[in-house]
C-alpha atoms as a PDB file:
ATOM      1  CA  UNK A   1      -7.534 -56.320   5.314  1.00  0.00           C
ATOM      2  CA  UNK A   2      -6.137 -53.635   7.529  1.00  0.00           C
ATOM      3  CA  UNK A   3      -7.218 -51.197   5.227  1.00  0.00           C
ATOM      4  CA  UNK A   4     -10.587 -51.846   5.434  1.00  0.00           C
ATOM      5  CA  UNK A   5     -10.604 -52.159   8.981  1.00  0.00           C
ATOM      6  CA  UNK A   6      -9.025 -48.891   9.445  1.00  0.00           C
ATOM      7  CA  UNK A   7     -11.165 -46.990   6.590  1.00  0.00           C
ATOM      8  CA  UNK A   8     -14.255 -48.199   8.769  1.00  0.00           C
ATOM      9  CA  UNK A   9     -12.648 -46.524  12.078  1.00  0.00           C
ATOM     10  CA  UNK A  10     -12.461 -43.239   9.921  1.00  0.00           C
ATOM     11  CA  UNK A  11     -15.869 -43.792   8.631  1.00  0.00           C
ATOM     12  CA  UNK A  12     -17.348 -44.276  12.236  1.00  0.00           C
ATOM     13  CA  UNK A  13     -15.198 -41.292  13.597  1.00  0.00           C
ATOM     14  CA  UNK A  14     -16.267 -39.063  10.689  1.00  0.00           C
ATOM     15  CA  UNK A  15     -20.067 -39.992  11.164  1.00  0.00           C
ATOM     16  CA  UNK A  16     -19.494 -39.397  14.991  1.00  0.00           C
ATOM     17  CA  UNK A  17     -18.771 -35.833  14.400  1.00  0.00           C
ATOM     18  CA  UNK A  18     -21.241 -35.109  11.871  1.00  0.00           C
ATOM     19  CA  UNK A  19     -23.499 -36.356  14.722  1.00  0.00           C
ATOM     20  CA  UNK A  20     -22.047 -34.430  17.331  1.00  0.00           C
ATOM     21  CA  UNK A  21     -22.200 -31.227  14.682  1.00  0.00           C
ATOM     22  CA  UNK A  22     -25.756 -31.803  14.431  1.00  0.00           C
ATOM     23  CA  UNK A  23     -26.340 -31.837  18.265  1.00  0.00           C
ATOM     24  CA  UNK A  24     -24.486 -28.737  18.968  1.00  0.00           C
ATOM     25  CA  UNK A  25     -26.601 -26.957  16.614  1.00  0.00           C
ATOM     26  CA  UNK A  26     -29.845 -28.234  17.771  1.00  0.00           C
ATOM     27  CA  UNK A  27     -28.868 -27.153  21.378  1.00  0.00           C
ATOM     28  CA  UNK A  28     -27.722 -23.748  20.114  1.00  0.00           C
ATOM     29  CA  UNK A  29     -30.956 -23.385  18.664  1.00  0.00           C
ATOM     30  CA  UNK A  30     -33.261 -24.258  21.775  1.00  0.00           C
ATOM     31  CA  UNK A  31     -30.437 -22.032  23.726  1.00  0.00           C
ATOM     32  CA  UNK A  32     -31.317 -19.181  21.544  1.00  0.00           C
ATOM     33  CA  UNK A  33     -35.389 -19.634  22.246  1.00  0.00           C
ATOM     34  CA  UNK A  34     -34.831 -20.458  25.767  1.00  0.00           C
ATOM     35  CA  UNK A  35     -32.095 -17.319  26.153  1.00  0.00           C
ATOM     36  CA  UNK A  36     -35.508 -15.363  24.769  1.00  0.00           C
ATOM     37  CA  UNK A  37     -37.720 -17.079  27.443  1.00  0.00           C
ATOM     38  CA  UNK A  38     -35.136 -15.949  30.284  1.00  0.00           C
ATOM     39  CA  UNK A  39     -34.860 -12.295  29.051  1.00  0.00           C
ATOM     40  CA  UNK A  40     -38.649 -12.419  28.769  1.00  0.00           C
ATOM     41  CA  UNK A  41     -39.288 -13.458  32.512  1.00  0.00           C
ATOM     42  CA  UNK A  42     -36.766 -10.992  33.574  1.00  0.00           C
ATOM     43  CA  UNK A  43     -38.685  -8.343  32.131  1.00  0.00           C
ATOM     44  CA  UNK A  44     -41.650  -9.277  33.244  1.00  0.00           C
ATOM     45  CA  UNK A  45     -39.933  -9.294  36.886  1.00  0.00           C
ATOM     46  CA  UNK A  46     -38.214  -6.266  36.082  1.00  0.00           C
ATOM     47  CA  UNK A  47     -41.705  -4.401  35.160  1.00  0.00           C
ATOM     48  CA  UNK A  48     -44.113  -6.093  37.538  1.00  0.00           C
ATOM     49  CA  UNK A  49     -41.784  -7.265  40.177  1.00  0.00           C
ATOM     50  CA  UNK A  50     -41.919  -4.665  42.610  1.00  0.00           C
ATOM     51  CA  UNK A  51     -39.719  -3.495  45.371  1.00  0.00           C
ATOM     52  CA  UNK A  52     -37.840  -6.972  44.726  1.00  0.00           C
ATOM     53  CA  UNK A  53     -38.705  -7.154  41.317  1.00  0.00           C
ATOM     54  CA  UNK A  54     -34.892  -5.568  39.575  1.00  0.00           C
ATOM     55  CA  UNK A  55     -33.174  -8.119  41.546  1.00  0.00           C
ATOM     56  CA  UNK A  56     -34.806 -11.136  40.404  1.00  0.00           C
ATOM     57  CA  UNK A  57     -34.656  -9.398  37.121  1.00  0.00           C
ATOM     58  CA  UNK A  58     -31.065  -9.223  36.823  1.00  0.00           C
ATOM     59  CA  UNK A  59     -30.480 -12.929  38.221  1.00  0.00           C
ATOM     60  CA  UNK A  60     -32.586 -13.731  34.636  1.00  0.00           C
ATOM     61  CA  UNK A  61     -30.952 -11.201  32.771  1.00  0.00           C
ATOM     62  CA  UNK A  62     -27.074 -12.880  33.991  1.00  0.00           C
ATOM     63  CA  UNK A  63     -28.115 -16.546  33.892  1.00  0.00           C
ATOM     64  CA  UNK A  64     -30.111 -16.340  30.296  1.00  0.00           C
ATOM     65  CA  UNK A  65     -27.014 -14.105  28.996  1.00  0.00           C
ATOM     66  CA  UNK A  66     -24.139 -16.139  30.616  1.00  0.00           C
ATOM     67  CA  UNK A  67     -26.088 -19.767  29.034  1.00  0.00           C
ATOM     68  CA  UNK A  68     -26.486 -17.927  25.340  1.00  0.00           C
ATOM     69  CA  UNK A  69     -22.549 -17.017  25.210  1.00  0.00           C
ATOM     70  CA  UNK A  70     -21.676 -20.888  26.571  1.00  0.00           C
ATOM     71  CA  UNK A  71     -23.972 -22.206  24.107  1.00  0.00           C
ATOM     72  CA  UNK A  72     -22.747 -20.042  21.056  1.00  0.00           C
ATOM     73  CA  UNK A  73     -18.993 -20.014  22.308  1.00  0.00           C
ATOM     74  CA  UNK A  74     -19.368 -24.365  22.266  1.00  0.00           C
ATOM     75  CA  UNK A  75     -18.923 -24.714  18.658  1.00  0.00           C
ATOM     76  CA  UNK A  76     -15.583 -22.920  19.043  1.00  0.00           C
ATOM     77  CA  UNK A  77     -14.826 -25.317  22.211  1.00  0.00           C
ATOM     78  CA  UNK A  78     -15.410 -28.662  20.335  1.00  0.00           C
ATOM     79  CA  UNK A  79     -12.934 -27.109  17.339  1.00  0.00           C
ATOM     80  CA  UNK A  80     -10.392 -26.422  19.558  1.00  0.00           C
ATOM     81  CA  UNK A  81     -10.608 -29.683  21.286  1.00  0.00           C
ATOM     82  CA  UNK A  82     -10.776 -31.417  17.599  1.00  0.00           C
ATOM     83  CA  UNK A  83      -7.673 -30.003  16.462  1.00  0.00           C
ATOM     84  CA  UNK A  84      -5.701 -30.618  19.421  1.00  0.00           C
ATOM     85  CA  UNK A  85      -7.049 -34.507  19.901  1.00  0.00           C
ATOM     86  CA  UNK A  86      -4.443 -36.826  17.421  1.00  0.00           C
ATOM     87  CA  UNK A  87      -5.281 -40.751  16.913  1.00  0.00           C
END
């Protein structure tokens, strides 16, 4: 009876992480579009911004670039965190 009980804990564990997997690359996929979006706006600041216009531009250009290497560096994050956690 244990058995089963703990093969269902590994099951639900295993299907947790699958999920989380999935999640991670959903969100590194809308990062990559919305990474786009920011480097977009901070051209179009950068170009048509004026007098004011490069330093708006490179407050895009730093937050759209800093969010695309947290995003991309996450799937490194949850490994590390995986292969240190022990049940």
């Amino acid at each position: 009876m244990k058995f089963l009980t703990d093969y269902s804990m590994l099951s639900a564990i295993s299907n947790l992480q699958s999920t989380g997997a999935s999640i991670l690359t959903a969100m590194q996929l809308l990062g990559i579009i919305s990474a786009a979006i920011a480097f977009g706006i901070g051209a179009y600041h950068l170009i048509w911004g004026g007098v004011r216009g490069r330093q708006s531009s490179i407050v895009w250009f730093i937050g759209g670039a800093i969010g695309l290497v947290i995003l991309m560096g996450a799937t490194a994050i949850a490994q590390y965190i995986d292969s240190q956690v022990v049940f």
